[in-house]
N, C-alpha and C. Protein backbone atom coordinates (compact mmCIF):
# COMPACT_ATOMS: atom_id res chain seq x y z
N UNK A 1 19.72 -5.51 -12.81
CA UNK A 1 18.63 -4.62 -12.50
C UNK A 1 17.93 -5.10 -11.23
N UNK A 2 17.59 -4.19 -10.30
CA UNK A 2 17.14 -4.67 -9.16
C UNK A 2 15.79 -4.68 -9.47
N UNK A 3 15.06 -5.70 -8.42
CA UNK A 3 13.73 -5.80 -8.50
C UNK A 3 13.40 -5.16 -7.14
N UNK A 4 11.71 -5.39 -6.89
CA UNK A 4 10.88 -4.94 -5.83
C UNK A 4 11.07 -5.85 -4.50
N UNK A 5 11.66 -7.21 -4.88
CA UNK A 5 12.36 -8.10 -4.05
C UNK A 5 13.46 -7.71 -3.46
N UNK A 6 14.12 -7.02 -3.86
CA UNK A 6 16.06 -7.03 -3.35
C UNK A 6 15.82 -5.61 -2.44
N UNK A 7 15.01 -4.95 -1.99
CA UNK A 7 15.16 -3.95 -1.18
C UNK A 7 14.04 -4.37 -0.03
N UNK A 8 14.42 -3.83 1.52
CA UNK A 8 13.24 -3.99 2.27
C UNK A 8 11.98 -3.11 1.72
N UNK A 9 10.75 -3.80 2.05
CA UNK A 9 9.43 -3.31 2.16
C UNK A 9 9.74 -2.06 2.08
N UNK A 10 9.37 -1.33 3.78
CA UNK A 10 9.91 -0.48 4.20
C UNK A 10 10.31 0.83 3.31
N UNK A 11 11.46 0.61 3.14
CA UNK A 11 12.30 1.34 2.27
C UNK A 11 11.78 2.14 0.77
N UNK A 12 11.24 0.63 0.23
CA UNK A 12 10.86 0.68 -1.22
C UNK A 12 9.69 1.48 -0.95
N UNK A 13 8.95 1.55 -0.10
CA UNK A 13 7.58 2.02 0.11
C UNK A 13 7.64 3.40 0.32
N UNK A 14 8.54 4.11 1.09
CA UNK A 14 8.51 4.96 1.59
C UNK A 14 9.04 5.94 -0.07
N UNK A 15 9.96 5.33 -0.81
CA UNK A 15 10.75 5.78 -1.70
C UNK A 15 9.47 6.01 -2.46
N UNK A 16 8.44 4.62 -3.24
CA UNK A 16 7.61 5.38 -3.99
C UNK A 16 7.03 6.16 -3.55
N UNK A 17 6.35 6.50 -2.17
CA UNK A 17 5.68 7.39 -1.62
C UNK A 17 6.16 8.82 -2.15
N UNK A 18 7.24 8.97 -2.14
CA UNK A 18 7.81 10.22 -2.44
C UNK A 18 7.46 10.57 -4.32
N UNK A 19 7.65 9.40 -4.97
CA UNK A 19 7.03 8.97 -6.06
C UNK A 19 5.45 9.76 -6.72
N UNK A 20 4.85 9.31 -5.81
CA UNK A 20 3.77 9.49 -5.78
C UNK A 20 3.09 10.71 -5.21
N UNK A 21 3.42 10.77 -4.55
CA UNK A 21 2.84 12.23 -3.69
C UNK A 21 2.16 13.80 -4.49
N UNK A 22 2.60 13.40 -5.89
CA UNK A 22 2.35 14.86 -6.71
C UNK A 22 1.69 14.02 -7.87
N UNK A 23 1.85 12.84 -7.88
CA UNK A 23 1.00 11.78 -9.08
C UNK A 23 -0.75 11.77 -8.68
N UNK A 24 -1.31 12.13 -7.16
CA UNK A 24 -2.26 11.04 -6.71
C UNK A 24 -2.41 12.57 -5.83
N UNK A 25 -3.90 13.06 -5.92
CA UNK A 25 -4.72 13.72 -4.51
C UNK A 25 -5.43 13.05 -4.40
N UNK A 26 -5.24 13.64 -2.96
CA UNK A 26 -5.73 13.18 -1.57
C UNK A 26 -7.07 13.97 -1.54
N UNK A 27 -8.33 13.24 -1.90
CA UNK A 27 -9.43 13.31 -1.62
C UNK A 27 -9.93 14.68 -0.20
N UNK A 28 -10.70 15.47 -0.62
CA UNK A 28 -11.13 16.44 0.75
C UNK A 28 -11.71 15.30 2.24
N UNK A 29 -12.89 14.24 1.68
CA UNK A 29 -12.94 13.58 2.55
C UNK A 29 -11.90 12.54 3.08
N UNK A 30 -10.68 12.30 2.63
CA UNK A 30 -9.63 11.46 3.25
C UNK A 30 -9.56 12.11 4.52
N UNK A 31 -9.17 12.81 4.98
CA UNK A 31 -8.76 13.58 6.25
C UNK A 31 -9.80 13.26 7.87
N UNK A 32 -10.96 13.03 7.28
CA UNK A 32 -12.13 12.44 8.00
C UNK A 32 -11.82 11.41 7.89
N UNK A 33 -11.93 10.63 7.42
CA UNK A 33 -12.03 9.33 7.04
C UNK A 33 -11.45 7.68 8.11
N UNK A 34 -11.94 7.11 8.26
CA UNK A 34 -11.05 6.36 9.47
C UNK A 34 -10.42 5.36 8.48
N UNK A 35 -9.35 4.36 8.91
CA UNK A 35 -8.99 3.40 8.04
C UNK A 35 -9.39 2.18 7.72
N UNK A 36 -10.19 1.92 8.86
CA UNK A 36 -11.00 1.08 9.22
C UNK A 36 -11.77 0.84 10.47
N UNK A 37 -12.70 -0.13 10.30
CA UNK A 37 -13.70 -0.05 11.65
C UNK A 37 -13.23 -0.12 12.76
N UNK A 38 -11.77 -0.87 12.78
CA UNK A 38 -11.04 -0.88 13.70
C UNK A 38 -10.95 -0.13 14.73
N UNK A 39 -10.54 1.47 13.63
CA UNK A 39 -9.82 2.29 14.18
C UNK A 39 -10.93 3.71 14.76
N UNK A 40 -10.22 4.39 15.72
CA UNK A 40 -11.13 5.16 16.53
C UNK A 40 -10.67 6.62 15.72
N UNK A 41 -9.50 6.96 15.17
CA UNK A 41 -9.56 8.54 14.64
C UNK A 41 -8.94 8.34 12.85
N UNK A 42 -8.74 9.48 12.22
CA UNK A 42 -8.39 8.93 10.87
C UNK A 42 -7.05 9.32 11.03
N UNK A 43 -6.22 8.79 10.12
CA UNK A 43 -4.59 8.55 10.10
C UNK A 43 -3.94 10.16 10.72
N UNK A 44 -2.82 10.21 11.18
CA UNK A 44 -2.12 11.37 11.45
C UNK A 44 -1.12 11.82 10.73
N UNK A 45 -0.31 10.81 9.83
CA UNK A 45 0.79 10.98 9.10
C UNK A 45 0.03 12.80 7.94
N UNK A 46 0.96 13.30 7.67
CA UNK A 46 0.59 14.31 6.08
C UNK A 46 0.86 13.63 4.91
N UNK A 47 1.63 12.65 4.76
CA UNK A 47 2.04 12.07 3.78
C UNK A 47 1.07 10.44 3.03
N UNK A 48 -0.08 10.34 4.42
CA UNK A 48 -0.65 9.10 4.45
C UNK A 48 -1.16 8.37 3.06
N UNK A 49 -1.55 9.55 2.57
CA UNK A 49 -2.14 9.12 1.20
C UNK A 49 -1.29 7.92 0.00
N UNK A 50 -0.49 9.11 0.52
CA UNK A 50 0.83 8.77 -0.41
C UNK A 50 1.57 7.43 -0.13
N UNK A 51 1.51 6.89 1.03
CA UNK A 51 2.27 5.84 1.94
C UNK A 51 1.05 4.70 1.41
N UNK A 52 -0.04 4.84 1.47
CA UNK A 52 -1.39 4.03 1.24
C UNK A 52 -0.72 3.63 -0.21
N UNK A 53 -0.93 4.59 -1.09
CA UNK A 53 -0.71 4.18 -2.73
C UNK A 53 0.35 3.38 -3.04
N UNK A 54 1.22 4.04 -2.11
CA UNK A 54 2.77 3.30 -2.19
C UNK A 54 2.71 1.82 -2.14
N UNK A 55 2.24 1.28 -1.04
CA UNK A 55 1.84 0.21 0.35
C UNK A 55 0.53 -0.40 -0.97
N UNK A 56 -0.08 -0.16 -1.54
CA UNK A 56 -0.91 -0.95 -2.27
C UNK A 56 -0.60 -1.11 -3.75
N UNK A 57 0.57 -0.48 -4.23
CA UNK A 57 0.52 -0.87 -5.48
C UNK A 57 2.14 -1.93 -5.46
N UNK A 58 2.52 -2.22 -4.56
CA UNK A 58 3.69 -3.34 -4.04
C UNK A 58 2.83 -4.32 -3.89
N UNK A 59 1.80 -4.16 -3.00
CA UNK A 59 1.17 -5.24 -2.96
C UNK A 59 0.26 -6.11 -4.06
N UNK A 60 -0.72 -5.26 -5.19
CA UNK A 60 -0.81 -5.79 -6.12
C UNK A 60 0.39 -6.13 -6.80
N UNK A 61 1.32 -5.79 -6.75
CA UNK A 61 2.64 -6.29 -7.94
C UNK A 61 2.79 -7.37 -7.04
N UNK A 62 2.54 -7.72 -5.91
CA UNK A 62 3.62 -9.13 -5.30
C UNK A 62 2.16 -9.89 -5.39
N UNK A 63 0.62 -10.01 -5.17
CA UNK A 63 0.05 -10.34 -4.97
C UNK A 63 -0.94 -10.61 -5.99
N UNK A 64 -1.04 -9.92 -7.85
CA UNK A 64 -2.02 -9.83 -8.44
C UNK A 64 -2.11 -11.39 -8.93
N UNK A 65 -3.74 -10.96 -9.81
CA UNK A 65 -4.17 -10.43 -9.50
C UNK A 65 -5.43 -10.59 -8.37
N UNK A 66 -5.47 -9.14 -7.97
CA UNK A 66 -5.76 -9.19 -6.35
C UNK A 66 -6.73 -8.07 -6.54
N UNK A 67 -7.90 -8.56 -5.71
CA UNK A 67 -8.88 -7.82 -5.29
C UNK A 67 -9.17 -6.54 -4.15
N UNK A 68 -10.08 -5.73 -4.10
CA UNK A 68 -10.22 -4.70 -2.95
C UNK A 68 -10.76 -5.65 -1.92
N UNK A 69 -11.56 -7.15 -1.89
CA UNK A 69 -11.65 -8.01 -0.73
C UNK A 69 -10.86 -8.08 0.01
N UNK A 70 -9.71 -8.81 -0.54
CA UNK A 70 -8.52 -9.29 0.01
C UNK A 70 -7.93 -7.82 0.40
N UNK A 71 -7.78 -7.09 -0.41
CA UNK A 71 -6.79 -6.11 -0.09
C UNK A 71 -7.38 -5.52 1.22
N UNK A 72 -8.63 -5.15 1.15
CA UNK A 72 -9.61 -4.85 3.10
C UNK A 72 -9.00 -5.99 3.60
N UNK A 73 -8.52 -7.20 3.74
CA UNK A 73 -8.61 -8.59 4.45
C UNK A 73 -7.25 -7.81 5.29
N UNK A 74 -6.66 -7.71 4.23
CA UNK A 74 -4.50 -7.33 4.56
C UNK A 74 -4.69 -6.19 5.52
N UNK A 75 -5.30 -5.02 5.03
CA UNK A 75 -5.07 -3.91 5.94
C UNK A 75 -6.06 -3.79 7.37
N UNK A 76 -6.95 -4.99 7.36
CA UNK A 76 -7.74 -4.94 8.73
C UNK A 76 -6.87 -4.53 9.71
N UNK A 77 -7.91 -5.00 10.90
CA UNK A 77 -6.76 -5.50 12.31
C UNK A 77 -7.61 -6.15 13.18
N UNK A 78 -7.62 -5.86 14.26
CA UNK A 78 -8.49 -6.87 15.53
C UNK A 78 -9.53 -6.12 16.23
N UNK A 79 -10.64 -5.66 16.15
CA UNK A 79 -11.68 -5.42 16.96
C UNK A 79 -11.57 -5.73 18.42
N UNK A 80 -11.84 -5.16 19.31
CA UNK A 80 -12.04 -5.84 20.62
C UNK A 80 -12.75 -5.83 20.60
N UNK A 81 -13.06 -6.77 21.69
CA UNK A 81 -14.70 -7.35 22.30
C UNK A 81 -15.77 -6.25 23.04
N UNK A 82 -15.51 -6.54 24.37
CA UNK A 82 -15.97 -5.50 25.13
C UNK A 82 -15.11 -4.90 25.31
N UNK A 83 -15.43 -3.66 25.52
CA UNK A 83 -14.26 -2.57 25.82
C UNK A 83 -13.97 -2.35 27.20
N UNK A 84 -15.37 -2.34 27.48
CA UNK A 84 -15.31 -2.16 29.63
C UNK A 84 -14.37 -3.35 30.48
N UNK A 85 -14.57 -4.78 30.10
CA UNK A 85 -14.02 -5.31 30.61
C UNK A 85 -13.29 -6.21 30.15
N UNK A 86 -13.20 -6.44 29.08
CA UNK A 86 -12.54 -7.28 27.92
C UNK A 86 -12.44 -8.73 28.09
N UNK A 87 -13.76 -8.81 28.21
CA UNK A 87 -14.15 -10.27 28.32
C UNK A 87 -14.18 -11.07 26.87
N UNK A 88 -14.90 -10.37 25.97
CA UNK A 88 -15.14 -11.05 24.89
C UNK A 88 -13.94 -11.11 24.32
N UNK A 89 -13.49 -12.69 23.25
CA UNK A 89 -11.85 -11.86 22.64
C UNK A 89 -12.02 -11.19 21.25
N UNK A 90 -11.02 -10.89 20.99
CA UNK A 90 -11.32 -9.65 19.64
C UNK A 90 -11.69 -10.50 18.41
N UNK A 91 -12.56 -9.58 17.46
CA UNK A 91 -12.71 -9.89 16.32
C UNK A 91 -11.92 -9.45 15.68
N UNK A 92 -11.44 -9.82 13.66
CA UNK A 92 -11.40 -9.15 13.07
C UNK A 92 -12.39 -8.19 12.58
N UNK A 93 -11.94 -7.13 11.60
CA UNK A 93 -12.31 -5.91 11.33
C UNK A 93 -11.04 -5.90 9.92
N UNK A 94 -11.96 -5.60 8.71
CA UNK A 94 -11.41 -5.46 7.78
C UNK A 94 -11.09 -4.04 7.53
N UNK A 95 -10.14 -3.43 6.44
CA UNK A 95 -9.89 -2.33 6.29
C UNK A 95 -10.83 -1.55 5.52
N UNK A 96 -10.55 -0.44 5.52
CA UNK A 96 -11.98 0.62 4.50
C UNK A 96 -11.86 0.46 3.32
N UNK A 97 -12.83 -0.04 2.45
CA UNK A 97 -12.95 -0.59 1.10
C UNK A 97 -12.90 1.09 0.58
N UNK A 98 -13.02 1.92 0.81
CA UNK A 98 -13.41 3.32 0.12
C UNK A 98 -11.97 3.66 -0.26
N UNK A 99 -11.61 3.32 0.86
CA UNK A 99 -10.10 4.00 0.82
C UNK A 99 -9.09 3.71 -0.27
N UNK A 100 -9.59 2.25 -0.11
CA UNK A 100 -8.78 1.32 -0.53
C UNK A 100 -8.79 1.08 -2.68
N UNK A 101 -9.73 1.24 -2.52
CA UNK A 101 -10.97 1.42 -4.43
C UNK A 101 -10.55 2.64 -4.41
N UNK A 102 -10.55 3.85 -3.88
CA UNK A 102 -10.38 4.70 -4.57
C UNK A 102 -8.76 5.33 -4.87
N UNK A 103 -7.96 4.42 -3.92
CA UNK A 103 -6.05 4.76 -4.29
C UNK A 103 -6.09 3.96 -5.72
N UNK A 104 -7.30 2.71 -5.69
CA UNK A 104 -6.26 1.78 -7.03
C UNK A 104 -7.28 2.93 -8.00
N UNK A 105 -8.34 3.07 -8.01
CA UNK A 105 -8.63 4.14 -9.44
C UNK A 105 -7.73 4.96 -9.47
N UNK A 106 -7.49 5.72 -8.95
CA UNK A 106 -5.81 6.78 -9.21
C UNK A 106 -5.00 6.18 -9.89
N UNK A 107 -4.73 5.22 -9.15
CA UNK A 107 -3.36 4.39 -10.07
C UNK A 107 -3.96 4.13 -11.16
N UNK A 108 -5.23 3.03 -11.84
CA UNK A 108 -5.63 3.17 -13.20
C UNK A 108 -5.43 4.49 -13.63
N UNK A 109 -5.67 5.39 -13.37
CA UNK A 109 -5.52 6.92 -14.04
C UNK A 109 -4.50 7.17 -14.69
N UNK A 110 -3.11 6.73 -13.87
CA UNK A 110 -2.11 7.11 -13.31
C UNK A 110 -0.97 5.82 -14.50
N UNK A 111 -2.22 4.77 -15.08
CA UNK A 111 -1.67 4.00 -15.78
C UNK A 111 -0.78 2.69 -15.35
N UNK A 112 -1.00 2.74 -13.50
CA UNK A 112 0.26 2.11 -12.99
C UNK A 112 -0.43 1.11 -12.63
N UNK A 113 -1.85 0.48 -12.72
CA UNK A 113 -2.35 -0.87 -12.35
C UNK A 113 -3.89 -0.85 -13.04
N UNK A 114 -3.95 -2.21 -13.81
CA UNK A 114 -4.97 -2.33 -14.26
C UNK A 114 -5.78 -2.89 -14.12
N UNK A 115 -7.29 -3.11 -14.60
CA UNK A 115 -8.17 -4.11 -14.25
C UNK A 115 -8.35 -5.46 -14.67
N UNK A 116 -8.40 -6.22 -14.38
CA UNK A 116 -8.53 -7.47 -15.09
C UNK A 116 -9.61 -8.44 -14.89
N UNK A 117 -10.80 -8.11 -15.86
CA UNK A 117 -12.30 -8.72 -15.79
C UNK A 117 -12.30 -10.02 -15.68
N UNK A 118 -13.04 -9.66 -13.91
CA UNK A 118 -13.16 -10.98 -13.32
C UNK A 118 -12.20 -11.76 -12.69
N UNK A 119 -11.50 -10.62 -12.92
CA UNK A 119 -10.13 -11.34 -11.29
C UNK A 119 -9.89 -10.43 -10.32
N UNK A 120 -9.36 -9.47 -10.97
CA UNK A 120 -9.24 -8.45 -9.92
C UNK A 120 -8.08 -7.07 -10.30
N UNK A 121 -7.32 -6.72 -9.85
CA UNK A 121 -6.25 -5.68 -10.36
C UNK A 121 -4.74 -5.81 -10.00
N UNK A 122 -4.36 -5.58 -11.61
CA UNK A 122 -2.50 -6.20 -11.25
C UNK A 122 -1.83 -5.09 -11.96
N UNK A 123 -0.87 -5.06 -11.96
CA UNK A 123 0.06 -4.21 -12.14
C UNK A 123 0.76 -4.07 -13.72
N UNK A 124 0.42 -2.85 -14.30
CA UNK A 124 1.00 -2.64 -15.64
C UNK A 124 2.55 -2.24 -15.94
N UNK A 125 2.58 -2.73 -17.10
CA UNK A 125 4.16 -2.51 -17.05
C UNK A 125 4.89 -1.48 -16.88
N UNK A 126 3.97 -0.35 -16.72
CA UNK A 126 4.38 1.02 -16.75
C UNK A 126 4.96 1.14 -14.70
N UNK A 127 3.63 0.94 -14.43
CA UNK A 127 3.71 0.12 -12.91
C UNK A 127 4.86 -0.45 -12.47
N UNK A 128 5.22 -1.41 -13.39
CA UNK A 128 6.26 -2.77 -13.02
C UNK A 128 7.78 -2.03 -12.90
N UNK A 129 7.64 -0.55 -14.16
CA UNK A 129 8.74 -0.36 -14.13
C UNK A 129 9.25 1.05 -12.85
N UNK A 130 8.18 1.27 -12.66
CA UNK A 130 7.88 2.44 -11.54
C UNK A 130 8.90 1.92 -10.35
N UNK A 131 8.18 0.26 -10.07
CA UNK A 131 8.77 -0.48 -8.98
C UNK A 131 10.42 -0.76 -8.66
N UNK A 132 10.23 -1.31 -10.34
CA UNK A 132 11.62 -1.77 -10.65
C UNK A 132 12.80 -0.18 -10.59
N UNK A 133 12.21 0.84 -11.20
CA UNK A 133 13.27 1.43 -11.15
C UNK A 133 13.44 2.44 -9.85
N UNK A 134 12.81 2.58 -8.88
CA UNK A 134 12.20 2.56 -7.45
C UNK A 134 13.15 1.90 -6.44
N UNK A 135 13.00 0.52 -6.72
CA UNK A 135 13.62 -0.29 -5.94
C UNK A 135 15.65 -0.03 -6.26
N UNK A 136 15.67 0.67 -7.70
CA UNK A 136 16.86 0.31 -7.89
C UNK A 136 17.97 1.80 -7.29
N UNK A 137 16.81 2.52 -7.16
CA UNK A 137 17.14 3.69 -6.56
C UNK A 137 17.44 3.65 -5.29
N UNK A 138 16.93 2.91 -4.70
CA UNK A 138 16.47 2.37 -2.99
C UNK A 138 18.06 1.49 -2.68
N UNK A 139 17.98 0.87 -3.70
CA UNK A 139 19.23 -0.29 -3.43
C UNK A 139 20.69 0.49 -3.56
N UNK A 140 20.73 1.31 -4.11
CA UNK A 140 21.99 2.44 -4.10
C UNK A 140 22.11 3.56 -3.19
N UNK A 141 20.87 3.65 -2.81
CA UNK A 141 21.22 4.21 -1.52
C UNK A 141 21.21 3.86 -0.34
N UNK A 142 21.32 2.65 -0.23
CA UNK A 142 20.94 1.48 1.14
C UNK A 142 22.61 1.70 1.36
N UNK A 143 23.31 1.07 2.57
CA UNK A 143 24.33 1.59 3.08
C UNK A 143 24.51 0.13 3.15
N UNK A 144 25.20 -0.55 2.61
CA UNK A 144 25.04 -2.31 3.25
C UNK A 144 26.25 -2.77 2.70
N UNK A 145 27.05 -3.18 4.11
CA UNK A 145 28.05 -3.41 3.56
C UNK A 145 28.01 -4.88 3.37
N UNK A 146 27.77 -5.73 3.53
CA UNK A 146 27.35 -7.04 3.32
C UNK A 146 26.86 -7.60 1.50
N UNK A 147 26.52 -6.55 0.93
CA UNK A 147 26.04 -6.19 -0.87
C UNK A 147 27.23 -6.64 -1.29
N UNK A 148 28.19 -5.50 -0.99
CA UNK A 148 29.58 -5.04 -1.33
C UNK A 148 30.26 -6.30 -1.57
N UNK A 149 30.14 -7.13 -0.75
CA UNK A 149 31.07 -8.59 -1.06
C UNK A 149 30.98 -9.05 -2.27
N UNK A 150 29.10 -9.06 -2.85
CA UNK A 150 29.05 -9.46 -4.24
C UNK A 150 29.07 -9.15 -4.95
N UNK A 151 29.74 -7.67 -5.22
CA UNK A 151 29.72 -6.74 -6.13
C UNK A 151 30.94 -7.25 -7.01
């Protein structure tokens, strides 16, 4: 049985996305919304929502349990300094906690990650198997001939 390990990121992500996409709405204010302070407009993808949920519930499964701190820490990026002349060097800039709290309540909804008082939120088995059988879908349709040897 394949795990969430044996396929690229990438791949696996995009696969639950598709997963997900009819599990999880997309908020009226998402569309406004920036991703972080970072950033100057809000996402362009149609599918973003979906790529977000995807992209954060891999990461609590590889990472729990794991907080919306940390999880803003991961999706930041770099602030610049001055903009006119770019003297100052960049800061960080964490990612949007809104964004971010309100994909994992879905997933509690959704049964696929839970809370855990006083640590933070990890992934239920219902979750685990989402991944697992996700990834195993991903791995059969990967084209690799390099697999094949150990088959």
């Amino acid at each position: 049985m394949a795990t969430m390990y044996d396929v690229p990121a990438d791949a696996l992500i995009e696969a639950l996305a598709e997963e997900l996409e009819d599990r999880l709405d997309e908020p009226e204010w998402a569309q406004f919304a920036t991703t972080g302070a970072d950033r100057e407009l809000p996402p362009e993808q149609d599918d973003f929502w979906a790529v977000r949920a995807a992209s954060l519930l891999r990461k609590v499964a590889d990472n729990s349990p794991v907080g919306v701190e940390r999880l803003a820490t991961e999706y930041g990026g770099s602030k610049g300094g001055s903009n006119r002349y770019r003297v100052a060097p960049d800061r960080r800039a964490d990612g949007s906690r809104n964004v971010i709290r309100t994909i994992l309540q879905q997933l509690e909804e959704e049964d696929l990650v839970e809370t855990a008082e006083g640590e933070g939120r990890r992934v239920t088995a219902e979750g685990q198997s989402l991944l697992d059988d996700t990834a195993g879908d991903v791995l059969e349709e990967l084209d690799r001939p390099e697999l094949e040897r150990y088959a």
